[in-house]
Protein backbone atom coordinates (compact mmCIF):
# COMPACT_ATOMS: atom_id res chain seq x y z
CA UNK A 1 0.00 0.00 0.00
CA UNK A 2 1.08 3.59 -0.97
CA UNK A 3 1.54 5.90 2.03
CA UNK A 4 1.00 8.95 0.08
CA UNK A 5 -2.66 7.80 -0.30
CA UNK A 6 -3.01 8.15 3.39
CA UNK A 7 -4.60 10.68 4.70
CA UNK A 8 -2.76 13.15 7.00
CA UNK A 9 -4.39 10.89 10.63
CA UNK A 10 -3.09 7.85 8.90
CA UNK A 11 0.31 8.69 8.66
CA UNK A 12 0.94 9.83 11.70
CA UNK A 13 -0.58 6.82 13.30
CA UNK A 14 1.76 4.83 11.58
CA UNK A 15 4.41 6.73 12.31
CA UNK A 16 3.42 6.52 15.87
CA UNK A 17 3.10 2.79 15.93
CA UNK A 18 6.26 1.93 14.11
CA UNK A 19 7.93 4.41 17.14
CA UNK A 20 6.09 1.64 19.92
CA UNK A 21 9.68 -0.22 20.44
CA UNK A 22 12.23 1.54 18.11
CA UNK A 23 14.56 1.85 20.85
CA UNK A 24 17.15 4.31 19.13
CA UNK A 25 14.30 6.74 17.83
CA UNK A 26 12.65 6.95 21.68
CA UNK A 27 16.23 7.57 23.38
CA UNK A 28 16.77 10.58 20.60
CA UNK A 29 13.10 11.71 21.09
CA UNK A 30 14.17 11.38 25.23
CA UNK A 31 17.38 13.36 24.26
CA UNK A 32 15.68 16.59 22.62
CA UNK A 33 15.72 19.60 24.64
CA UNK A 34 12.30 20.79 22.88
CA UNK A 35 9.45 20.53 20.35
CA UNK A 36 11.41 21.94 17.65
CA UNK A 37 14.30 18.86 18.14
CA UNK A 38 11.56 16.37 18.28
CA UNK A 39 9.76 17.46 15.13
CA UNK A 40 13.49 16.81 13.12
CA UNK A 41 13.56 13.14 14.82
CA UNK A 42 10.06 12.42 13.59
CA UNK A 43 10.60 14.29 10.68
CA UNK A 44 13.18 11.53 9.76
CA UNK A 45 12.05 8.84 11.08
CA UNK A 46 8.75 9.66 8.45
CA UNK A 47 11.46 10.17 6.26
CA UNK A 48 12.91 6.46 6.81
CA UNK A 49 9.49 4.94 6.91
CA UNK A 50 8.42 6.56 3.32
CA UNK A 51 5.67 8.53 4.83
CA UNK A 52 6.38 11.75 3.53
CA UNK A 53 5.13 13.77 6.57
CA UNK A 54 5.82 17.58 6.51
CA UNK A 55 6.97 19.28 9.77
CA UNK A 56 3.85 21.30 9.67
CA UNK A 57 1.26 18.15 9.39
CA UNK A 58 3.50 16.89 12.49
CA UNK A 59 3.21 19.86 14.55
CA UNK A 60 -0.30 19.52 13.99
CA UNK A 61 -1.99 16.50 14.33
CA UNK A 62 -2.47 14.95 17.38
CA UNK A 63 -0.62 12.91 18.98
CA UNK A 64 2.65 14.26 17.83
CA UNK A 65 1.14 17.83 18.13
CA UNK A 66 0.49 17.02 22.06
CA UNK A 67 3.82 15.32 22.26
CA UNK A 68 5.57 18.70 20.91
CA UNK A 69 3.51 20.93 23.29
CA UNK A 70 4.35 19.26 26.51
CA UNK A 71 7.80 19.25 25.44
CA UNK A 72 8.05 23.36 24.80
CA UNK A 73 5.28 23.79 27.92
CA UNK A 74 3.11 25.67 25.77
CA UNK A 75 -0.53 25.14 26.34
CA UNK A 76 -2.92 24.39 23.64
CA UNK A 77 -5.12 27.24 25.04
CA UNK A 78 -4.75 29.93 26.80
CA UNK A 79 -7.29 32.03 29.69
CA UNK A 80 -7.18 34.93 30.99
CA UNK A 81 -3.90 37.28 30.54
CA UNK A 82 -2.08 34.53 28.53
CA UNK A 83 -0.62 32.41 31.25
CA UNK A 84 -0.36 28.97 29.74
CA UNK A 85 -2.69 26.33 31.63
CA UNK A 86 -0.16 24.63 33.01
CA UNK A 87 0.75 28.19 35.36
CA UNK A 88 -2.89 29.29 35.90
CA UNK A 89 -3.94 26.07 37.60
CA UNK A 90 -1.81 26.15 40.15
CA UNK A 91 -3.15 29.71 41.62
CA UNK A 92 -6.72 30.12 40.01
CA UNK A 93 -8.86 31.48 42.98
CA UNK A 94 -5.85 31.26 45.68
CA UNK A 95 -4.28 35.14 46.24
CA UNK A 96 -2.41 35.08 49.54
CA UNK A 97 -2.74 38.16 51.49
CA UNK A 98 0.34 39.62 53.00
CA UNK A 99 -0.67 37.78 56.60
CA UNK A 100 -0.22 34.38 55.14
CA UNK A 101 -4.48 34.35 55.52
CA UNK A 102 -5.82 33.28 52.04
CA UNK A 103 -9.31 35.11 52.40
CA UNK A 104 -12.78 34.41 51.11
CA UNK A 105 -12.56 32.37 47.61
CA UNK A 106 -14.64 33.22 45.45
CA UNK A 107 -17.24 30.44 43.99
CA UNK A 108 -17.23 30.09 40.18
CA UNK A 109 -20.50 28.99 39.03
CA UNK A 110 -19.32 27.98 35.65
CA UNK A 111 -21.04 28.52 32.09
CA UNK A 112 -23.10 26.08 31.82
């Protein structure tokens, strides 16, 4: 079967599942310092396999896309004044007054 007449989702699953025990390719993914790194691993290890991924299909499909995010800490979404998610949870409804005495929270009733 012809890769190239794979869609997008296809290829990237196979990519994904010929990475489930290629020990060399996971200890150079392990290696990378962040997203951009990992995208030129994958982006030869496609290469190798005859997918013919591009780095921008990679950066965005999922799971690679997710893979690249938690790697650079950059959230998907952001709230608020553009803290990523990962900073905002930590804090959301918890200001510490000067006395160490958290105050009243305040209830969030939601949107729904």
């Amino acid at each position: 079967m012809n890769p190239a007449s794979l869609s997008v989702g296809q290829r990237v699953n196979a990519l994904v599942k010929a990475l489930n025990g290629a020990k060399r390719t996971n200890e150079a993914l392990a290696r990378c310092s962040n997203g951009e790194e990992m995208l030129d691993v994958l982006l030869d290890a496609s290469a190798r396999l005859g997918l013919g991924l591009s780095r921008q299909q990679l950066a965005d499909t999922p799971p690679i896309r997710d893979w690249v995010w938690w790697k650079n800490k950059e959230a998907l979404l952001t709230i608020g004044d553009n803290k990523p998610r990962y900073k905002q949870d930590g804090q959301q409804g918890r200001q510490q007054e000067k006395d160490g005495d958290p105050g009243p929270r305040k209830r969030f009733l939601g949107l729904f």
